[in-house]
Protein backbone atom coordinates (compact mmCIF):
# COMPACT_ATOMS: atom_id res chain seq x y z
CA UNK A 1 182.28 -54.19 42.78
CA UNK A 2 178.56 -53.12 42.55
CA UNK A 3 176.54 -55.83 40.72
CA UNK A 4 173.19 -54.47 39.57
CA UNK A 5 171.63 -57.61 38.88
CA UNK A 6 172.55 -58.47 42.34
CA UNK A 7 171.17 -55.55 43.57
CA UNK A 8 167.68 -56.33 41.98
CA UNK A 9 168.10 -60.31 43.53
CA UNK A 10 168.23 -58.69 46.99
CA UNK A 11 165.76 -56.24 46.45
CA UNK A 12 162.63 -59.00 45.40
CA UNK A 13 164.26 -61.18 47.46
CA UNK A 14 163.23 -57.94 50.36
CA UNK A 15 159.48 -58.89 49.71
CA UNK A 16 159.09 -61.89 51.76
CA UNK A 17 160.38 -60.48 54.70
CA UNK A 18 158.10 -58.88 57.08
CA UNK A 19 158.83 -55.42 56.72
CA UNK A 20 159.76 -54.89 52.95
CA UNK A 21 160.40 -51.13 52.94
CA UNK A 22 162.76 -51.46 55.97
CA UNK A 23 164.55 -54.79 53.97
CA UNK A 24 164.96 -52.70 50.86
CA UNK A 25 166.36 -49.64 53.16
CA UNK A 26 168.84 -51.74 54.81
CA UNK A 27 169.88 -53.50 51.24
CA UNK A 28 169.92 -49.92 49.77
CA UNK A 29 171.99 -48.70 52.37
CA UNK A 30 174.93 -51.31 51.97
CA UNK A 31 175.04 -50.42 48.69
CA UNK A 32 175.46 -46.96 48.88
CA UNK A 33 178.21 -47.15 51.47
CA UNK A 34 180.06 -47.70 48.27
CA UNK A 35 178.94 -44.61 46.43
CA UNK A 36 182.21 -44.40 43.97
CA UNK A 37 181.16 -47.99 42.85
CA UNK A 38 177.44 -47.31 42.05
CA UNK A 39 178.30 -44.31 39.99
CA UNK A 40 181.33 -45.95 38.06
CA UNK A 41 178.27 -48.56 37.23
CA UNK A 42 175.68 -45.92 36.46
CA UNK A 43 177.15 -43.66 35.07
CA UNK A 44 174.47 -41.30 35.11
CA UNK A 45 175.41 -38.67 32.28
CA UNK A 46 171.90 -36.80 32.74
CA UNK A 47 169.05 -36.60 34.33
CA UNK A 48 166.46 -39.40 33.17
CA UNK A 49 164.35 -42.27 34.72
CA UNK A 50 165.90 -45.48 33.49
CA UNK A 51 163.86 -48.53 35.08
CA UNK A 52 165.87 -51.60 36.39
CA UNK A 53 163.17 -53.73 37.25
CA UNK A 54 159.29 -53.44 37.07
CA UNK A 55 156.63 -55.90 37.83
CA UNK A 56 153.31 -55.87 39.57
CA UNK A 57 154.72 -56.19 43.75
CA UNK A 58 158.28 -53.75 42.74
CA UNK A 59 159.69 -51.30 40.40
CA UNK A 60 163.50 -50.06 41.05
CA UNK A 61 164.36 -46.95 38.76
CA UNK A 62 167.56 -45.53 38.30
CA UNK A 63 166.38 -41.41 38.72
CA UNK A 64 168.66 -39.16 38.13
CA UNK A 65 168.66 -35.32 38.25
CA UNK A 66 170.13 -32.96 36.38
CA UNK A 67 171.82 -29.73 37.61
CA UNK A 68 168.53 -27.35 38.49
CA UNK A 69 166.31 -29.66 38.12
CA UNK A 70 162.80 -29.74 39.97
CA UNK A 71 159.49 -32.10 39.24
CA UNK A 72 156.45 -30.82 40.43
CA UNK A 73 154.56 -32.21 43.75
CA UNK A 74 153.21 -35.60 43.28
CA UNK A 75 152.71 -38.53 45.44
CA UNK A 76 153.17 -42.12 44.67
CA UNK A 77 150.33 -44.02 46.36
CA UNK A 78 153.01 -46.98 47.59
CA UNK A 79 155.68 -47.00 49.80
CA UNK A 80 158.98 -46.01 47.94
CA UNK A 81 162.77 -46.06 48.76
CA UNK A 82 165.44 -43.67 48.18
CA UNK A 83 169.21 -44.36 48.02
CA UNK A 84 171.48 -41.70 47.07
CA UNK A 85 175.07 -42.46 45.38
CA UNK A 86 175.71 -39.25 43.66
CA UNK A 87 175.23 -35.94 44.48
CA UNK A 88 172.05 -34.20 46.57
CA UNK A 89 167.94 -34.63 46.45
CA UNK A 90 166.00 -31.80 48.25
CA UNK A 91 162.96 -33.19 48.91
CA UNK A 92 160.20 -30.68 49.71
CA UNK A 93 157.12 -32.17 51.49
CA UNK A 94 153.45 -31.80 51.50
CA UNK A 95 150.35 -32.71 53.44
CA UNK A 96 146.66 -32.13 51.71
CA UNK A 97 145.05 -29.24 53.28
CA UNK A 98 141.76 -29.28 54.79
CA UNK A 99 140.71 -26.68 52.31
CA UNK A 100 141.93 -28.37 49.35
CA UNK A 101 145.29 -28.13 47.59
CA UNK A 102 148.60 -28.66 49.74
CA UNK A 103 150.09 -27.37 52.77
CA UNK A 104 154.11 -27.58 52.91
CA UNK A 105 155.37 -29.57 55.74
CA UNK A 106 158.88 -29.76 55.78
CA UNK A 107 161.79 -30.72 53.75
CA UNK A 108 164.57 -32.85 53.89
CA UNK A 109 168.09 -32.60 51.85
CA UNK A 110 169.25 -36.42 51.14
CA UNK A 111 172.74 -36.26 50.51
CA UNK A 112 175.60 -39.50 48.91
CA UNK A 113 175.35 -42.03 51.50
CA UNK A 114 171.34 -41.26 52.37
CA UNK A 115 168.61 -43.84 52.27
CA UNK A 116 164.94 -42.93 53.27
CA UNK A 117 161.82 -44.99 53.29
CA UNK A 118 158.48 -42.80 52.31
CA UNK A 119 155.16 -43.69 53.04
CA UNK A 120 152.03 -44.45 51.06
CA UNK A 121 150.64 -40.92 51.27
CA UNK A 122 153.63 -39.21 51.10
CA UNK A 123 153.50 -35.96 48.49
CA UNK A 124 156.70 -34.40 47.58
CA UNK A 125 158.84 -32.45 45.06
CA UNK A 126 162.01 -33.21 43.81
CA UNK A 127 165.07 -30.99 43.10
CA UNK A 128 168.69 -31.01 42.07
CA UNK A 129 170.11 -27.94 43.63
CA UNK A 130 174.19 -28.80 42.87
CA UNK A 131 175.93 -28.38 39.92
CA UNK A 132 176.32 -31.57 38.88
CA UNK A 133 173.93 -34.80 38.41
CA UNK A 134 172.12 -36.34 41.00
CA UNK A 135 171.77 -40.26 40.97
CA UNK A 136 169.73 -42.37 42.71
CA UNK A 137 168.40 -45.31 43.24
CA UNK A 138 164.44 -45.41 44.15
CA UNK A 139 162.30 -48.16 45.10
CA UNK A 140 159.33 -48.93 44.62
CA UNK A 141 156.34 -51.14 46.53
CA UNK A 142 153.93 -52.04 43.41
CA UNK A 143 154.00 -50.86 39.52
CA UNK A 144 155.00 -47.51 39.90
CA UNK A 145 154.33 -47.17 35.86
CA UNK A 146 150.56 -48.13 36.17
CA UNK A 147 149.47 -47.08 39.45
CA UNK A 148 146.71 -43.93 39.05
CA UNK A 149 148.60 -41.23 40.73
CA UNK A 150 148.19 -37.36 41.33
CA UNK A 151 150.84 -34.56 40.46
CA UNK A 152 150.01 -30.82 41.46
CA UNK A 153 150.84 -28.12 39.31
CA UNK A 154 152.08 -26.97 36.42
CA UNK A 155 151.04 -23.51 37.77
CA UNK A 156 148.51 -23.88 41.05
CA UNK A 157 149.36 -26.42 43.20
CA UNK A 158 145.71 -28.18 42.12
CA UNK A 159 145.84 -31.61 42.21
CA UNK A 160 145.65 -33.49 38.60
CA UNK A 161 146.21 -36.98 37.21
CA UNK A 162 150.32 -37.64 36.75
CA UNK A 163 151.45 -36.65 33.81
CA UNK A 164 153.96 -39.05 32.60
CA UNK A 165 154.71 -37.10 30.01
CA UNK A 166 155.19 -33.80 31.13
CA UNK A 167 157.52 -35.36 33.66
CA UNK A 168 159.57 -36.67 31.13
CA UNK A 169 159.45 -33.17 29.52
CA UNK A 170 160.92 -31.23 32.48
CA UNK A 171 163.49 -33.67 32.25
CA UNK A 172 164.32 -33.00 28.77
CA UNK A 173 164.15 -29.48 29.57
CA UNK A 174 166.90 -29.95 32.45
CA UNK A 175 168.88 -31.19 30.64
CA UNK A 176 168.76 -29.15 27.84
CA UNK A 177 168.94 -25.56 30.43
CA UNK A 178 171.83 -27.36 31.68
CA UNK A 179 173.81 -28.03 28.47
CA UNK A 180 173.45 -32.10 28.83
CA UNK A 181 171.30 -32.88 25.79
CA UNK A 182 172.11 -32.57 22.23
């Protein structure tokens, strides 16, 4: 049976060791070999951002997507995890171009079962392309609430401090264009 508080145990307990993201990838991914379990737990109804754990060294949010869903570019300035147990995640990736703004770079579609460790500079953007909700478990190296970020967009892709709430706007909007909100 999937024990979050567990979970979180084995995931600070991942800082000491001498490559963290790789600890918390490897943790991640025993947990998501049991994908029914995690769900059943979950029980992700709609998409939201529902944080687990946060402190100073490690935040662990429970992100999920709802059907259609997609957040704008944005990087997270720390190395993150990503551990799906329901659903799909396209990730579409970016690299700052030597002009300004963002160049695409590639994408990659993370599927039930998927873990993947992103890097400090990594800039991406997030969508639910199924029909039904996306959940996942991401990870987080620092205080992913308070550290200064950039987003890019709405409209050009120019970059911008995050926008916490506009973020949790498009979610509300999700979920709302997909008949999950009252």
């Amino acid at each position: 049976m999937f024990d979050v508080d567990e979970l979180l145990d084995t995931l600070v307990s991942a800082l000491d060791e001498p490559t963290p993201p790789l600890a918390v990838k490897e943790a991640l991914g025993r947990v998501v070999s049991r994908p029914t379990q995690v769900a059943d737990a979950m029980a992700p109804r709609a998409g939201g951002l529902r944080m687990l754990h946060r402190a100073d060294d490690l935040t662990v949010i429970d992100a999920t997507w709802a059907p259609g869903m997609r957040l704008l570019p944005h990087d997270h300035r720390m190395w993150a995890v990503i551990a799906i147990y329901q659903g799909a995640e396209e990730n579409e990736f970016y690299r700052r171009a030597p002009e300004g703004g963002l160049a695409e770079s590639n994408g990659r579609r993370l599927e039930t079962g998927d873990v993947v460790v992103l890097g400090e500079s990594t800039i991406h953007a997030v969508s639910n392309q199924t029909g039904a909700v996306t959940g996942a478990i991401h990870v987080y190296g620092g205080d992913f609430v308070d550290q200064p970020r950039s987003q890019w967009g709405p409209g050009d892709l120019v970059e911008r401090p995050y926008d916490l709430e506009l973020v949790l706007r498009e979610f509300h909007d999700a979920n709302v264009a997909a008949g999950l909100a009252d």
